[in-house]
PDB file of N, CA and C in Angstrom:
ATOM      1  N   UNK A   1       0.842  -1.148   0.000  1.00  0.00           N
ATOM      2  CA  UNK A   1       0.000   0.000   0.000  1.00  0.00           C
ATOM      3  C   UNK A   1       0.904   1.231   0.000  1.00  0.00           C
ATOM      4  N   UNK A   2       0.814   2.210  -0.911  1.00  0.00           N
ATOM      5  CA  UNK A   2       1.588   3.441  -1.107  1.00  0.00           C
ATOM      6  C   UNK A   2       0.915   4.599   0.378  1.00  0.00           C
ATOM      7  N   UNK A   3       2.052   5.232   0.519  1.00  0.00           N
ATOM      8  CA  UNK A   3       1.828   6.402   0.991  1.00  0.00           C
ATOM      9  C   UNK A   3       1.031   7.190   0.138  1.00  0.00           C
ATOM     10  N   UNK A   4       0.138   8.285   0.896  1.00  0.00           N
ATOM     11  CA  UNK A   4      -0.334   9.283  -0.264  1.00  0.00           C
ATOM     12  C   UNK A   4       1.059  10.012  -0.515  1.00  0.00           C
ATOM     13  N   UNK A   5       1.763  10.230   0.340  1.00  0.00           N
ATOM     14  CA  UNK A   5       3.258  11.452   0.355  1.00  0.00           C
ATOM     15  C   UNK A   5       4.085  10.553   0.680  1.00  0.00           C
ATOM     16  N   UNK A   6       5.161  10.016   0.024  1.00  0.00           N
ATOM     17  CA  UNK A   6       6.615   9.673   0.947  1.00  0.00           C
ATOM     18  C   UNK A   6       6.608  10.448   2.326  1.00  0.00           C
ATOM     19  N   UNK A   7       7.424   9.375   2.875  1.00  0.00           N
ATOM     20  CA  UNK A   7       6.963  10.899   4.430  1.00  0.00           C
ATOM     21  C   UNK A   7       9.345  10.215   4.282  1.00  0.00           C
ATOM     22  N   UNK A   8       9.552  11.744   4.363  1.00  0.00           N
ATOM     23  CA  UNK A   8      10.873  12.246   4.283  1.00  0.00           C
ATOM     24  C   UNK A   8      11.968  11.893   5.497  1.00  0.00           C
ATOM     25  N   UNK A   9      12.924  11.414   5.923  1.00  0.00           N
ATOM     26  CA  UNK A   9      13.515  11.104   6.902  1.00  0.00           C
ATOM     27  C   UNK A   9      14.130  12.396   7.330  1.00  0.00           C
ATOM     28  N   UNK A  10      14.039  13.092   8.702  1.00  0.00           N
ATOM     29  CA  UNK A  10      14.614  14.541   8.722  1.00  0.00           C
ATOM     30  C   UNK A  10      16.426  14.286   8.887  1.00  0.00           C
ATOM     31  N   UNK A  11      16.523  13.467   8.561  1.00  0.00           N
ATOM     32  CA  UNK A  11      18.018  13.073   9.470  1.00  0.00           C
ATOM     33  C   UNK A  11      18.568  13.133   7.926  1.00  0.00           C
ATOM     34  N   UNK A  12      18.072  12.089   6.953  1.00  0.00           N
ATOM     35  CA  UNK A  12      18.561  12.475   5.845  1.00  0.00           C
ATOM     36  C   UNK A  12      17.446  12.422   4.586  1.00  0.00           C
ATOM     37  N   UNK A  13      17.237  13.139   4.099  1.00  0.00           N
ATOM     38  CA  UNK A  13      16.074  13.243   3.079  1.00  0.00           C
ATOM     39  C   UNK A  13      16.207  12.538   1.712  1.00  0.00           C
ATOM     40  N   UNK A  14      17.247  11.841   2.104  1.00  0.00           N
ATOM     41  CA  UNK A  14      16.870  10.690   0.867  1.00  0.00           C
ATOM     42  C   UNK A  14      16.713   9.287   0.872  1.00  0.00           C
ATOM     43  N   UNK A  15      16.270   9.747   2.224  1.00  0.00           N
ATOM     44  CA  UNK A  15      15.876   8.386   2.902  1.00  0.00           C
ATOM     45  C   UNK A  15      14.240   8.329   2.758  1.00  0.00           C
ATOM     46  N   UNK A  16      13.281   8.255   2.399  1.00  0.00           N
ATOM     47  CA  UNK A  16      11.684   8.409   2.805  1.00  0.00           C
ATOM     48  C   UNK A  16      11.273   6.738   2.813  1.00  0.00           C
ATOM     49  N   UNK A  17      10.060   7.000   3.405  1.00  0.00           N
ATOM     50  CA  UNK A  17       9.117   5.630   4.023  1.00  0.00           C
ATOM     51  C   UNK A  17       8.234   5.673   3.096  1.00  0.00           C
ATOM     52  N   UNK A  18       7.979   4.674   1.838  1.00  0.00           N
ATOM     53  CA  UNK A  18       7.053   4.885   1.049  1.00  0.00           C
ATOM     54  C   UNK A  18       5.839   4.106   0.629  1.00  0.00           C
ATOM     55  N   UNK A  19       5.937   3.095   1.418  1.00  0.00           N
ATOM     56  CA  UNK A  19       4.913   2.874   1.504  1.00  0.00           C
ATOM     57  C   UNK A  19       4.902   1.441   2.171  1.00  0.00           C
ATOM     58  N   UNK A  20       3.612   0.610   2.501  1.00  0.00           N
ATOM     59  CA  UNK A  20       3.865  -0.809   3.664  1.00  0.00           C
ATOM     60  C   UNK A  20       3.718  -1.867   2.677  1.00  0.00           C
ATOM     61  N   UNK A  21       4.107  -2.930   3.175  1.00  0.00           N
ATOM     62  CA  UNK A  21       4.095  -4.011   2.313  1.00  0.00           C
ATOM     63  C   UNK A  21       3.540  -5.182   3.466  1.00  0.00           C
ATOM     64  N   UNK A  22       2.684  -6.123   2.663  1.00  0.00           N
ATOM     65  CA  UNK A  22       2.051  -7.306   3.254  1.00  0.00           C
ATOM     66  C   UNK A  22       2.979  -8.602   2.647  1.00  0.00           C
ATOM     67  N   UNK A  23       3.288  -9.767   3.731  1.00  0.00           N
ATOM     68  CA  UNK A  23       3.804 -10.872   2.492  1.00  0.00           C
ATOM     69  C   UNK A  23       2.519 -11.620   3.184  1.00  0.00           C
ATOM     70  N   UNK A  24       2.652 -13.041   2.088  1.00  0.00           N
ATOM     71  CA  UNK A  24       1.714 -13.719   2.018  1.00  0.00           C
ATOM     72  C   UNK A  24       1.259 -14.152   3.697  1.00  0.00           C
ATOM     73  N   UNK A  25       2.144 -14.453   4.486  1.00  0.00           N
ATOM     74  CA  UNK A  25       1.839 -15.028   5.824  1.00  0.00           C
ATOM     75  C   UNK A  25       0.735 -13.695   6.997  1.00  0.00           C
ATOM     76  N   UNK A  26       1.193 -12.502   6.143  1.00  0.00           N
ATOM     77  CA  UNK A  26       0.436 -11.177   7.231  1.00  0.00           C
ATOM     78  C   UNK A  26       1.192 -10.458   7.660  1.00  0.00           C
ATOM     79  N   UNK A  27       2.365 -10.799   7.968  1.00  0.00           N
ATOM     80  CA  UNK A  27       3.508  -9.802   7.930  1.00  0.00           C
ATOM     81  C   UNK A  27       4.284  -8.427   7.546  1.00  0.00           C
ATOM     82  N   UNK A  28       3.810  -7.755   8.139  1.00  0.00           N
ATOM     83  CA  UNK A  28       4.023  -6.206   7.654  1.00  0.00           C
ATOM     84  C   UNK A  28       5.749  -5.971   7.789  1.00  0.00           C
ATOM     85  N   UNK A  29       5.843  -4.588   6.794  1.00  0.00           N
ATOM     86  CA  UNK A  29       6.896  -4.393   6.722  1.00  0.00           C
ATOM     87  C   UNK A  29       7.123  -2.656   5.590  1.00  0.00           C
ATOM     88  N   UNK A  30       7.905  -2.217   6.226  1.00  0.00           N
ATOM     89  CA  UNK A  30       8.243  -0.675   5.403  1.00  0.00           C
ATOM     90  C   UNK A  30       9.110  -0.590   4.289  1.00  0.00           C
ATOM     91  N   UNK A  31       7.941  -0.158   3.467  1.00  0.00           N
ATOM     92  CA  UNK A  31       8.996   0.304   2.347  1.00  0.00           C
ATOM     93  C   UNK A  31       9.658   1.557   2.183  1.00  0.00           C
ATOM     94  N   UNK A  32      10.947   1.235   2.206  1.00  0.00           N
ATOM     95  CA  UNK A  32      11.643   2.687   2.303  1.00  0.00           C
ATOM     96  C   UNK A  32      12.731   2.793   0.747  1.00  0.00           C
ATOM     97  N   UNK A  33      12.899   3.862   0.200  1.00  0.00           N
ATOM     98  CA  UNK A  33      14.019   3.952  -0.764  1.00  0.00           C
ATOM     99  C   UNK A  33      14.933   4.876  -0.033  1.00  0.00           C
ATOM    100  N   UNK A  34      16.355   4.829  -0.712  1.00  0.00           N
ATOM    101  CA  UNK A  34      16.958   5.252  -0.376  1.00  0.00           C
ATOM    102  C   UNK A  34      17.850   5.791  -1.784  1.00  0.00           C
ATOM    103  N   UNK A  35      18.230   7.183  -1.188  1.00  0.00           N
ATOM    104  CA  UNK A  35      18.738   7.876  -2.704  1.00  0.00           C
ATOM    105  C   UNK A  35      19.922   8.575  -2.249  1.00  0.00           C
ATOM    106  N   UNK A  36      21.170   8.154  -2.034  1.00  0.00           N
ATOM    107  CA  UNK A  36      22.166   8.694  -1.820  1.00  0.00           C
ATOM    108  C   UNK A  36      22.877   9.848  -2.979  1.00  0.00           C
ATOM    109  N   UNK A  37      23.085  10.715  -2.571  1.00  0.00           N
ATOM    110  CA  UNK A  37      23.865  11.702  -3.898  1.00  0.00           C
ATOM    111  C   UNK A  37      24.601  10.932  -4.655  1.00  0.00           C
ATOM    112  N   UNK A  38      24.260  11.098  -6.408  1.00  0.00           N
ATOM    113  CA  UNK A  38      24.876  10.238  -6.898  1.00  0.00           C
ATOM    114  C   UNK A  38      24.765   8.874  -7.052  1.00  0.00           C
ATOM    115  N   UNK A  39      24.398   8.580  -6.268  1.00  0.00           N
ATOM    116  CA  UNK A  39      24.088   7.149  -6.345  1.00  0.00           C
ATOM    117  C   UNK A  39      22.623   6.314  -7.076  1.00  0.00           C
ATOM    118  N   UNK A  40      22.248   5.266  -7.352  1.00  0.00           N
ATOM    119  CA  UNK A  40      20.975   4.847  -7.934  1.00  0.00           C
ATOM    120  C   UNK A  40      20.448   4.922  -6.833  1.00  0.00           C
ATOM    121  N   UNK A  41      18.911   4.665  -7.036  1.00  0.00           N
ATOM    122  CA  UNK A  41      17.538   4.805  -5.633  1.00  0.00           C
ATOM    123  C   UNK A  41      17.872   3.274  -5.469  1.00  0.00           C
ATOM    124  N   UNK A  42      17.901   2.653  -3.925  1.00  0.00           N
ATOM    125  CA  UNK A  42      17.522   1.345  -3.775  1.00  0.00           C
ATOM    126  C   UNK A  42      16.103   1.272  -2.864  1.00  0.00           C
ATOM    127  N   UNK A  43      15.288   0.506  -2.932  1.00  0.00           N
ATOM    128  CA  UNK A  43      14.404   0.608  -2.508  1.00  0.00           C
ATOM    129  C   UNK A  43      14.750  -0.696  -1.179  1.00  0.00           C
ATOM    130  N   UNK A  44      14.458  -0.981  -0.080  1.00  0.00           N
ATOM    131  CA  UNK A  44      14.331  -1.903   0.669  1.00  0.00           C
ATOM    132  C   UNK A  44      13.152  -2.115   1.711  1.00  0.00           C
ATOM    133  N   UNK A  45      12.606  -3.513   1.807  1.00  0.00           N
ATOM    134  CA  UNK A  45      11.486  -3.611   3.004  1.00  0.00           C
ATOM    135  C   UNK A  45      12.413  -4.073   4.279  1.00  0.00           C
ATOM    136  N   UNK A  46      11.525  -3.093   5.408  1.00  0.00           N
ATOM    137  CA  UNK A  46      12.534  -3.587   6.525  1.00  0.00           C
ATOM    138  C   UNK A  46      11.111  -4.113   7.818  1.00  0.00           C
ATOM    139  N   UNK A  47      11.225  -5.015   7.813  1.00  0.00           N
ATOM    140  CA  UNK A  47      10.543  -5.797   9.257  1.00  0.00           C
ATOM    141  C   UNK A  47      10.703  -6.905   9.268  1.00  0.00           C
ATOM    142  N   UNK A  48       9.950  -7.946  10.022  1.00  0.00           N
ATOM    143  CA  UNK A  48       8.487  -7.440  10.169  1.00  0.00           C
ATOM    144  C   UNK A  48       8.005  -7.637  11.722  1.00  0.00           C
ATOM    145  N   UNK A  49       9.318  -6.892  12.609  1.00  0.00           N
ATOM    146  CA  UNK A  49       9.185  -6.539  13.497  1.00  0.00           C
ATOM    147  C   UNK A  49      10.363  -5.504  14.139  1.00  0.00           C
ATOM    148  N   UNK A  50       9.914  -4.637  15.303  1.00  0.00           N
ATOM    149  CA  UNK A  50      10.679  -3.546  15.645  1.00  0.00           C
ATOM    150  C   UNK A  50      12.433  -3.832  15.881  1.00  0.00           C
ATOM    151  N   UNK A  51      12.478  -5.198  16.290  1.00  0.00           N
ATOM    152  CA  UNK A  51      14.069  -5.838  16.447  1.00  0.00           C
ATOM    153  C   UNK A  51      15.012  -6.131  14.724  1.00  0.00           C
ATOM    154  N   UNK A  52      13.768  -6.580  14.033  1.00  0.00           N
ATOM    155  CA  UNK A  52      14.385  -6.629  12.891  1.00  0.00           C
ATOM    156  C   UNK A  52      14.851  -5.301  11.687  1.00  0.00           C
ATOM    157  N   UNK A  53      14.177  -4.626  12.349  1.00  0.00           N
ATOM    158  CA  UNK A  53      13.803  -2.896  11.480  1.00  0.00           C
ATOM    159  C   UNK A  53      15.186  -2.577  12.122  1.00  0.00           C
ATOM    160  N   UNK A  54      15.192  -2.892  13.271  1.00  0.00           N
ATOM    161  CA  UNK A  54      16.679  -2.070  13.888  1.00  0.00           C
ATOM    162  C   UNK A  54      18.181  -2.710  13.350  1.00  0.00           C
ATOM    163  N   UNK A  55      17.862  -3.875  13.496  1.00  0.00           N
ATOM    164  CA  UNK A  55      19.229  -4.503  12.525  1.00  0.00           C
ATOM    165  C   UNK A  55      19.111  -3.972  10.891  1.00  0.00           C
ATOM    166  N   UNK A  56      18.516  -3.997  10.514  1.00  0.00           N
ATOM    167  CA  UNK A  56      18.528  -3.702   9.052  1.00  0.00           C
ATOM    168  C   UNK A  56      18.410  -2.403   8.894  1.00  0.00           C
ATOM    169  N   UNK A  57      17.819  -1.530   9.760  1.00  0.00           N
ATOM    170  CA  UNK A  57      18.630  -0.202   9.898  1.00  0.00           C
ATOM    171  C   UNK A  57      19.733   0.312  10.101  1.00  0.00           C
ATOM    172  N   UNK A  58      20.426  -0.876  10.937  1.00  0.00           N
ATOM    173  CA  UNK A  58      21.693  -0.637  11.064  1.00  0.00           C
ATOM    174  C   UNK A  58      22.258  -0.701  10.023  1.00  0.00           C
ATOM    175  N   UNK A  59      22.068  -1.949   9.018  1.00  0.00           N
ATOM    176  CA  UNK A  59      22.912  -1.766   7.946  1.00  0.00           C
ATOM    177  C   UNK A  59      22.717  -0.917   6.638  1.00  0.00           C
ATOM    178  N   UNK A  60      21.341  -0.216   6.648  1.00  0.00           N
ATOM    179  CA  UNK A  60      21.246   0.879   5.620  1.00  0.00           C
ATOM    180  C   UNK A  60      22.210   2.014   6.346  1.00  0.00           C
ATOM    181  N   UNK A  61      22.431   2.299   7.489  1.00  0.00           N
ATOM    182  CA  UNK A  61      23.115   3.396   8.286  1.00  0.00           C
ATOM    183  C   UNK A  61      24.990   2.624   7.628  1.00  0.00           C
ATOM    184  N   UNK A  62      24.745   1.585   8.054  1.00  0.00           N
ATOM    185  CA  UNK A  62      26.240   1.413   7.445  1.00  0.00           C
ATOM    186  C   UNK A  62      26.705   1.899   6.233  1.00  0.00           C
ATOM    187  N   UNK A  63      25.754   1.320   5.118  1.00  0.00           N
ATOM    188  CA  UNK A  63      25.773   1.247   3.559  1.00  0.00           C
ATOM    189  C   UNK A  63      25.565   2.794   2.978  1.00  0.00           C
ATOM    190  N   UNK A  64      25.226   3.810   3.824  1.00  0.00           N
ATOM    191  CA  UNK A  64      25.172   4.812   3.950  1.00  0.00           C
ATOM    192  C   UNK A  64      26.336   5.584   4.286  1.00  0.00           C
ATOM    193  N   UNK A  65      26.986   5.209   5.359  1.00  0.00           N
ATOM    194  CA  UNK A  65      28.317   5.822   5.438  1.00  0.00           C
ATOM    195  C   UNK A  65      29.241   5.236   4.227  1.00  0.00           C
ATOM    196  N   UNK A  66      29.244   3.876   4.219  1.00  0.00           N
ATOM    197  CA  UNK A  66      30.446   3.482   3.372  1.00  0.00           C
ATOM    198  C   UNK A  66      30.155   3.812   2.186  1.00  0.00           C
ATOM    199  N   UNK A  67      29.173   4.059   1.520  1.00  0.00           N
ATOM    200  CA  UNK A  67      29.154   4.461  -0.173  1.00  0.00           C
ATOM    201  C   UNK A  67      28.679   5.877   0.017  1.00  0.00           C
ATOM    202  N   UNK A  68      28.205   7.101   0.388  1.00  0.00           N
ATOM    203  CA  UNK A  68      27.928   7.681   0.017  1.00  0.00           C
ATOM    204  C   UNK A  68      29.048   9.092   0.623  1.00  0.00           C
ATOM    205  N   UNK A  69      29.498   7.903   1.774  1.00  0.00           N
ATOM    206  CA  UNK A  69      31.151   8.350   2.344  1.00  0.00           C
ATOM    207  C   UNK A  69      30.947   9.734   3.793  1.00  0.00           C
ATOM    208  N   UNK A  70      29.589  10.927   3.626  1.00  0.00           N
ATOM    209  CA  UNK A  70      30.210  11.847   4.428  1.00  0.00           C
ATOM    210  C   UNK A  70      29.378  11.751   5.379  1.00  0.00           C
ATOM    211  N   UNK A  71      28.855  10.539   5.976  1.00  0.00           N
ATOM    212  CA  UNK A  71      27.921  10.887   7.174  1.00  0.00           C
ATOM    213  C   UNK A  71      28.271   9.815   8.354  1.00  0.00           C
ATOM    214  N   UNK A  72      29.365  10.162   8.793  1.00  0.00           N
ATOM    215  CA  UNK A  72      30.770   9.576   9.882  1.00  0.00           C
ATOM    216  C   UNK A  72      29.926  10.445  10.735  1.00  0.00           C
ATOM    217  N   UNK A  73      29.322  11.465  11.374  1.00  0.00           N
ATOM    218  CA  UNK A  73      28.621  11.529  12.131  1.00  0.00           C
ATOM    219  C   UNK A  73      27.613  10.719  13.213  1.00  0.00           C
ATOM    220  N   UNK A  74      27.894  10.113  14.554  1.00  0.00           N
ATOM    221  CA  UNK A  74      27.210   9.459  15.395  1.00  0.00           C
ATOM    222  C   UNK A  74      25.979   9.321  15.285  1.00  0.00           C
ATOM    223  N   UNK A  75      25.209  11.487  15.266  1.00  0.00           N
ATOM    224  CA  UNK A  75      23.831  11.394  15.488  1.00  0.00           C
ATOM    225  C   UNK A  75      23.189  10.855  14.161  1.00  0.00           C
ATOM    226  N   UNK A  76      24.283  11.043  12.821  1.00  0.00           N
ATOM    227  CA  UNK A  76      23.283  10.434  11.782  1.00  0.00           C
ATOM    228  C   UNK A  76      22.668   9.291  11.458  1.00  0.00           C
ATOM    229  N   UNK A  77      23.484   8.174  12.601  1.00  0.00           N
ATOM    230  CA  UNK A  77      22.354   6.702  12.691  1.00  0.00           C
ATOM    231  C   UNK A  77      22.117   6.955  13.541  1.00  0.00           C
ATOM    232  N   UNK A  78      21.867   7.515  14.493  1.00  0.00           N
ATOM    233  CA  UNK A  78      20.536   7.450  15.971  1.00  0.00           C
ATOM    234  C   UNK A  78      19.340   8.124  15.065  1.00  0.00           C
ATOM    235  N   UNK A  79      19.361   9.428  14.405  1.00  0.00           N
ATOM    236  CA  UNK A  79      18.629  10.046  13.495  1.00  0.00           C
ATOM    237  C   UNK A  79      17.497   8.864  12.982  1.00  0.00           C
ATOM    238  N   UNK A  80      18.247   8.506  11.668  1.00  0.00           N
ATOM    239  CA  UNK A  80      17.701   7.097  11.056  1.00  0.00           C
ATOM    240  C   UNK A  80      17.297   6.194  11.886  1.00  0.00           C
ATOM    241  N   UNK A  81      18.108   5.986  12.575  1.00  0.00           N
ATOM    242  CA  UNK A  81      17.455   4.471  13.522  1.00  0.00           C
ATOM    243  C   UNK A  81      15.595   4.997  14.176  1.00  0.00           C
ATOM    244  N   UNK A  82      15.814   6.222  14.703  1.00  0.00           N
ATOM    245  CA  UNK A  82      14.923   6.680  15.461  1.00  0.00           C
ATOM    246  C   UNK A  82      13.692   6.727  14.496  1.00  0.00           C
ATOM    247  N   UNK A  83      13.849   7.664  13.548  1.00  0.00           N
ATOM    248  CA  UNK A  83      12.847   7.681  12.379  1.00  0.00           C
ATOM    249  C   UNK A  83      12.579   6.788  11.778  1.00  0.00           C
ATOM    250  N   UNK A  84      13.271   5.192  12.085  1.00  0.00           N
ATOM    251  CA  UNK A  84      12.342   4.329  11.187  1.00  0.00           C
ATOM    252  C   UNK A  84      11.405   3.314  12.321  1.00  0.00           C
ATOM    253  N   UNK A  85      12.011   3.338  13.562  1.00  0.00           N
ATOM    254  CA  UNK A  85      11.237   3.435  14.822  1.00  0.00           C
ATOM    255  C   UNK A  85      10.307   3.943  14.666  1.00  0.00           C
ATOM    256  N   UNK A  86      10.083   5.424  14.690  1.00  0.00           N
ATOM    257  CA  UNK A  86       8.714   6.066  15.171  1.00  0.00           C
ATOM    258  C   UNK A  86       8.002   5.778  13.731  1.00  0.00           C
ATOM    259  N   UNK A  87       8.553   5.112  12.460  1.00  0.00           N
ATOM    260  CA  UNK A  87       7.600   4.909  11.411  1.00  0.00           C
ATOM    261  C   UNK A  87       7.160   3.607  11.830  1.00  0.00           C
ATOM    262  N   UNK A  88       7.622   2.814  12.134  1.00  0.00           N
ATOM    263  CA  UNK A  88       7.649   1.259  12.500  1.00  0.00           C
ATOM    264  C   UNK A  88       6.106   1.344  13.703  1.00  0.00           C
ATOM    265  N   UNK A  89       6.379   2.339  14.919  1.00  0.00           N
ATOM    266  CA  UNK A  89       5.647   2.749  15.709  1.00  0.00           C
ATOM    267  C   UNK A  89       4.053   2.965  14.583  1.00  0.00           C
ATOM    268  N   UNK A  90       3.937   4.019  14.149  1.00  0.00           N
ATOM    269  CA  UNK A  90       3.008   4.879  13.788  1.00  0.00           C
ATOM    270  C   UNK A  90       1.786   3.751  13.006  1.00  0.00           C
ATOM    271  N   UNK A  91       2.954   3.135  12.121  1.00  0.00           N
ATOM    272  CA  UNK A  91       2.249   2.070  11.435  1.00  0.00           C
ATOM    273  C   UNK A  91       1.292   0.637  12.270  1.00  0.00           C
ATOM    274  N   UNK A  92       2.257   0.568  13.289  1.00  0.00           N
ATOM    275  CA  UNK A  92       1.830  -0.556  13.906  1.00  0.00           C
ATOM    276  C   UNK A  92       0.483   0.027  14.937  1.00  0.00           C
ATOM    277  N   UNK A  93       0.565   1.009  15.321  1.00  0.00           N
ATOM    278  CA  UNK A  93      -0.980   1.950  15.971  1.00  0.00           C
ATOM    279  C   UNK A  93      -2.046   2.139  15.074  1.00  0.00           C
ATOM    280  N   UNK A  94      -1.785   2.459  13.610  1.00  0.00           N
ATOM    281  CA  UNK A  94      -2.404   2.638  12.751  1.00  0.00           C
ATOM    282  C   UNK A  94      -3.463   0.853  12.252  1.00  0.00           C
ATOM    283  N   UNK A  95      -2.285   0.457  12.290  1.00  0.00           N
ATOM    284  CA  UNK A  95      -2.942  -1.244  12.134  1.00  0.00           C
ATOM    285  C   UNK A  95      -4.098  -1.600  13.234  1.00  0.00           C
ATOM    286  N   UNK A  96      -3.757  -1.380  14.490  1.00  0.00           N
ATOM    287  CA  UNK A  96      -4.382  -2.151  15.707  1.00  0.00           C
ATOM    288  C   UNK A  96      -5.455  -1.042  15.428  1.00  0.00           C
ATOM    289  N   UNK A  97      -5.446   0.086  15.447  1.00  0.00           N
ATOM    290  CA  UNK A  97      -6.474   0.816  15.132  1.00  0.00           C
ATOM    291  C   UNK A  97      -7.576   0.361  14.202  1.00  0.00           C
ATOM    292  N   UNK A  98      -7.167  -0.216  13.185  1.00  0.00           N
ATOM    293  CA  UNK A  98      -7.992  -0.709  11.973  1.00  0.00           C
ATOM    294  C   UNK A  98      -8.244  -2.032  12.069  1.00  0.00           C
ATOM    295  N   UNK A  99      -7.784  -2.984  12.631  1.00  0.00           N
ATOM    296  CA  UNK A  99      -8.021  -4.368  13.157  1.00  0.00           C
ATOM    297  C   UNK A  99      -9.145  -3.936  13.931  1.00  0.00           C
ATOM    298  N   UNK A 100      -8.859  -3.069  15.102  1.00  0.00           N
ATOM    299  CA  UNK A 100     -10.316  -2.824  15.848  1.00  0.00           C
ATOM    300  C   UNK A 100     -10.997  -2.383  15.070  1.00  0.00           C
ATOM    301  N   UNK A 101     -11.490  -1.540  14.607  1.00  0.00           N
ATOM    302  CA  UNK A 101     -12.790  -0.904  13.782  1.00  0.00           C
ATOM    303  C   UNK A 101     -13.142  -2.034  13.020  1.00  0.00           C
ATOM    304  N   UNK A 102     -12.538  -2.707  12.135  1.00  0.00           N
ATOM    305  CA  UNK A 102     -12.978  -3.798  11.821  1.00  0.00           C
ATOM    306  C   UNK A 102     -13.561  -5.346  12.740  1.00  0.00           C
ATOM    307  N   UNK A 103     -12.759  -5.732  13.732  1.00  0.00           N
ATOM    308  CA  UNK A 103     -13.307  -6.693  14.468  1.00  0.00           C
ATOM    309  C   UNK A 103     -14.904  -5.462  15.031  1.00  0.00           C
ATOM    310  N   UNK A 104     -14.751  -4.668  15.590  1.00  0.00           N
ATOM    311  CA  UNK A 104     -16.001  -4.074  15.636  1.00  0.00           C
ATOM    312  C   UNK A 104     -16.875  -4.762  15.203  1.00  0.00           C
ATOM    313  N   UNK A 105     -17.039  -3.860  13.769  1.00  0.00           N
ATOM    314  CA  UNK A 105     -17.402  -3.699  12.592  1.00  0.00           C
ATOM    315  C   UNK A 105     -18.428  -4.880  12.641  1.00  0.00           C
ATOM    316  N   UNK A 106     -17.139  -6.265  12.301  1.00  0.00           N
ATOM    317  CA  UNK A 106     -17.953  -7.391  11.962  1.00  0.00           C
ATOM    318  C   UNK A 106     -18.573  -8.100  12.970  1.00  0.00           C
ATOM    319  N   UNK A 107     -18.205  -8.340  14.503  1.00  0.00           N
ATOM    320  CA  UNK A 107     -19.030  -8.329  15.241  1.00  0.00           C
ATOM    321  C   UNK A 107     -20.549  -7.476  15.557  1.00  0.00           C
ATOM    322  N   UNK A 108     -20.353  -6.288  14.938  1.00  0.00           N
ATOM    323  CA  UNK A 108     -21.673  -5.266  15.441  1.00  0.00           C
ATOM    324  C   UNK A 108     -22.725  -5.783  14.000  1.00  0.00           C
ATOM    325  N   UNK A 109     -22.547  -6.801  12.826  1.00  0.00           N
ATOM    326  CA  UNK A 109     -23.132  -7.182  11.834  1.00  0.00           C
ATOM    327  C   UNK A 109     -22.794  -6.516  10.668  1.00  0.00           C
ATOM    328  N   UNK A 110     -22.070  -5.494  10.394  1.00  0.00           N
ATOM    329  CA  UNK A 110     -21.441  -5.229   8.984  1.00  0.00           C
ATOM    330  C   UNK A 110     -21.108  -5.901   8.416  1.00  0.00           C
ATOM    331  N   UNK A 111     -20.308  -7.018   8.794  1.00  0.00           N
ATOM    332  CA  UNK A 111     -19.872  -8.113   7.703  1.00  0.00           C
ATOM    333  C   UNK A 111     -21.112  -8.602   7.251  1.00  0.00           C
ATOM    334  N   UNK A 112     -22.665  -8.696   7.637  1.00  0.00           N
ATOM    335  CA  UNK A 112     -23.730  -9.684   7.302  1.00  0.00           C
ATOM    336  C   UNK A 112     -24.851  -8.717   6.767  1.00  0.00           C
ATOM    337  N   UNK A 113     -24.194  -7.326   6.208  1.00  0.00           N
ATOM    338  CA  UNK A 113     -24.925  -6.446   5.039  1.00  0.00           C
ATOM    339  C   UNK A 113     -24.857  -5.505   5.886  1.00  0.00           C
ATOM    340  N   UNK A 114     -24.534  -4.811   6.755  1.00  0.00           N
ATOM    341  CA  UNK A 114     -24.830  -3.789   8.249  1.00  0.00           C
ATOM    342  C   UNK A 114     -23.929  -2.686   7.302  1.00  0.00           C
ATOM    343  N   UNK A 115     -24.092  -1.557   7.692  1.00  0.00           N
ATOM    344  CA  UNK A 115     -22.776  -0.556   7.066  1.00  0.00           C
ATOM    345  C   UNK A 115     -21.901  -0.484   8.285  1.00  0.00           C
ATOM    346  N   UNK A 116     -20.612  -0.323   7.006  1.00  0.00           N
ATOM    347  CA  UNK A 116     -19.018  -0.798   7.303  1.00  0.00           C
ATOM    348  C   UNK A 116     -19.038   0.922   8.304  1.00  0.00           C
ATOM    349  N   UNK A 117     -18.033   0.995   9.033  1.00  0.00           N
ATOM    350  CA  UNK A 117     -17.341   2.224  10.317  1.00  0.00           C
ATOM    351  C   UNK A 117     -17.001   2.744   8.971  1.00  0.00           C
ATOM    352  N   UNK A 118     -16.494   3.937   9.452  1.00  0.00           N
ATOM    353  CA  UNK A 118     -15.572   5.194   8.913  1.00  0.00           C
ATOM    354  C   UNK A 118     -14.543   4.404   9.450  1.00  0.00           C
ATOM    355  N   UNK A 119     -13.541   3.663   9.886  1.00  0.00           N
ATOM    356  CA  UNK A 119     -12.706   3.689  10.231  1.00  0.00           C
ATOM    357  C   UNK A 119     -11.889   2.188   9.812  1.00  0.00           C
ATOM    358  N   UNK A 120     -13.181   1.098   8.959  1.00  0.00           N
ATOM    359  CA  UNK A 120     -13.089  -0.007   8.652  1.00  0.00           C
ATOM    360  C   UNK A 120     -12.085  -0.074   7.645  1.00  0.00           C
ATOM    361  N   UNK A 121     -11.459  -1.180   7.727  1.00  0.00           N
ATOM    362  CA  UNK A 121     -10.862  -1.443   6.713  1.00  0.00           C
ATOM    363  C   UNK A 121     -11.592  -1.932   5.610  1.00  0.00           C
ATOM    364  N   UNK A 122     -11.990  -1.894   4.007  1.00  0.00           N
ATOM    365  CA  UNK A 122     -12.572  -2.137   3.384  1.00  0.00           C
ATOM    366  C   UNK A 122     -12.042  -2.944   2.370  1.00  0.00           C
TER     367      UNK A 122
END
């Protein structure tokens, strides 16, 4: 599912979160590209949980210093790490949010012709 907007990493802006990805089992996970100066866009999914987002953040933070060379700066992976956290966060509130409106939903008889919430997943 696309973002309506890339939402921009403030730490480095060629980093954005663009949109979530489902695999077959239910498993969520962020799609992020990444566009280093000069360099091609790589796109990568990182989850499909908050421990795994952080290792594989780590190594876009690596792959980041070593090819794009000038961001030897400390705060620039706490930056990243943090921002794909609070995306990792946002998404996963956003879900339980919509799991509920839906279990609602289909408990209150929407699933059996009733009208669906404003808030249902459809």
């Amino acid at each position: 599912m696309l973002l309506d907007e890339p939402q921009a990493c403030p730490t480095f802006e060629g980093l954005t979160f663009d949109a979530l990805a489902v695999s077959p089992t239910g498993q969520h996970y962020l799609v992020v590209s990444i566009r280093p100066p000069g360099k091609p866009m790589l796109r990568v999914h990182l989850g499909p949980d908050p421990d795994t987002i952080a290792r594989h953040g780590m190594i876009v933070v690596a792959a980041l210093r070593t090819h794009a060379g000038r961001y030897a700066d400390p705060e620039f992976g706490v930056g990243i790490l943090t921002w794909l956290a609070l995306c990792w966060t946002e998404i996963a509130t956003e879900l339980d949010h919509a799991t509920d409106n839906l279990n609602r939903d289909v408990g209150s008889g929407a699933a059996r012709g009733g009208a669906v919430g404003a808030g249902a997943v459809a």
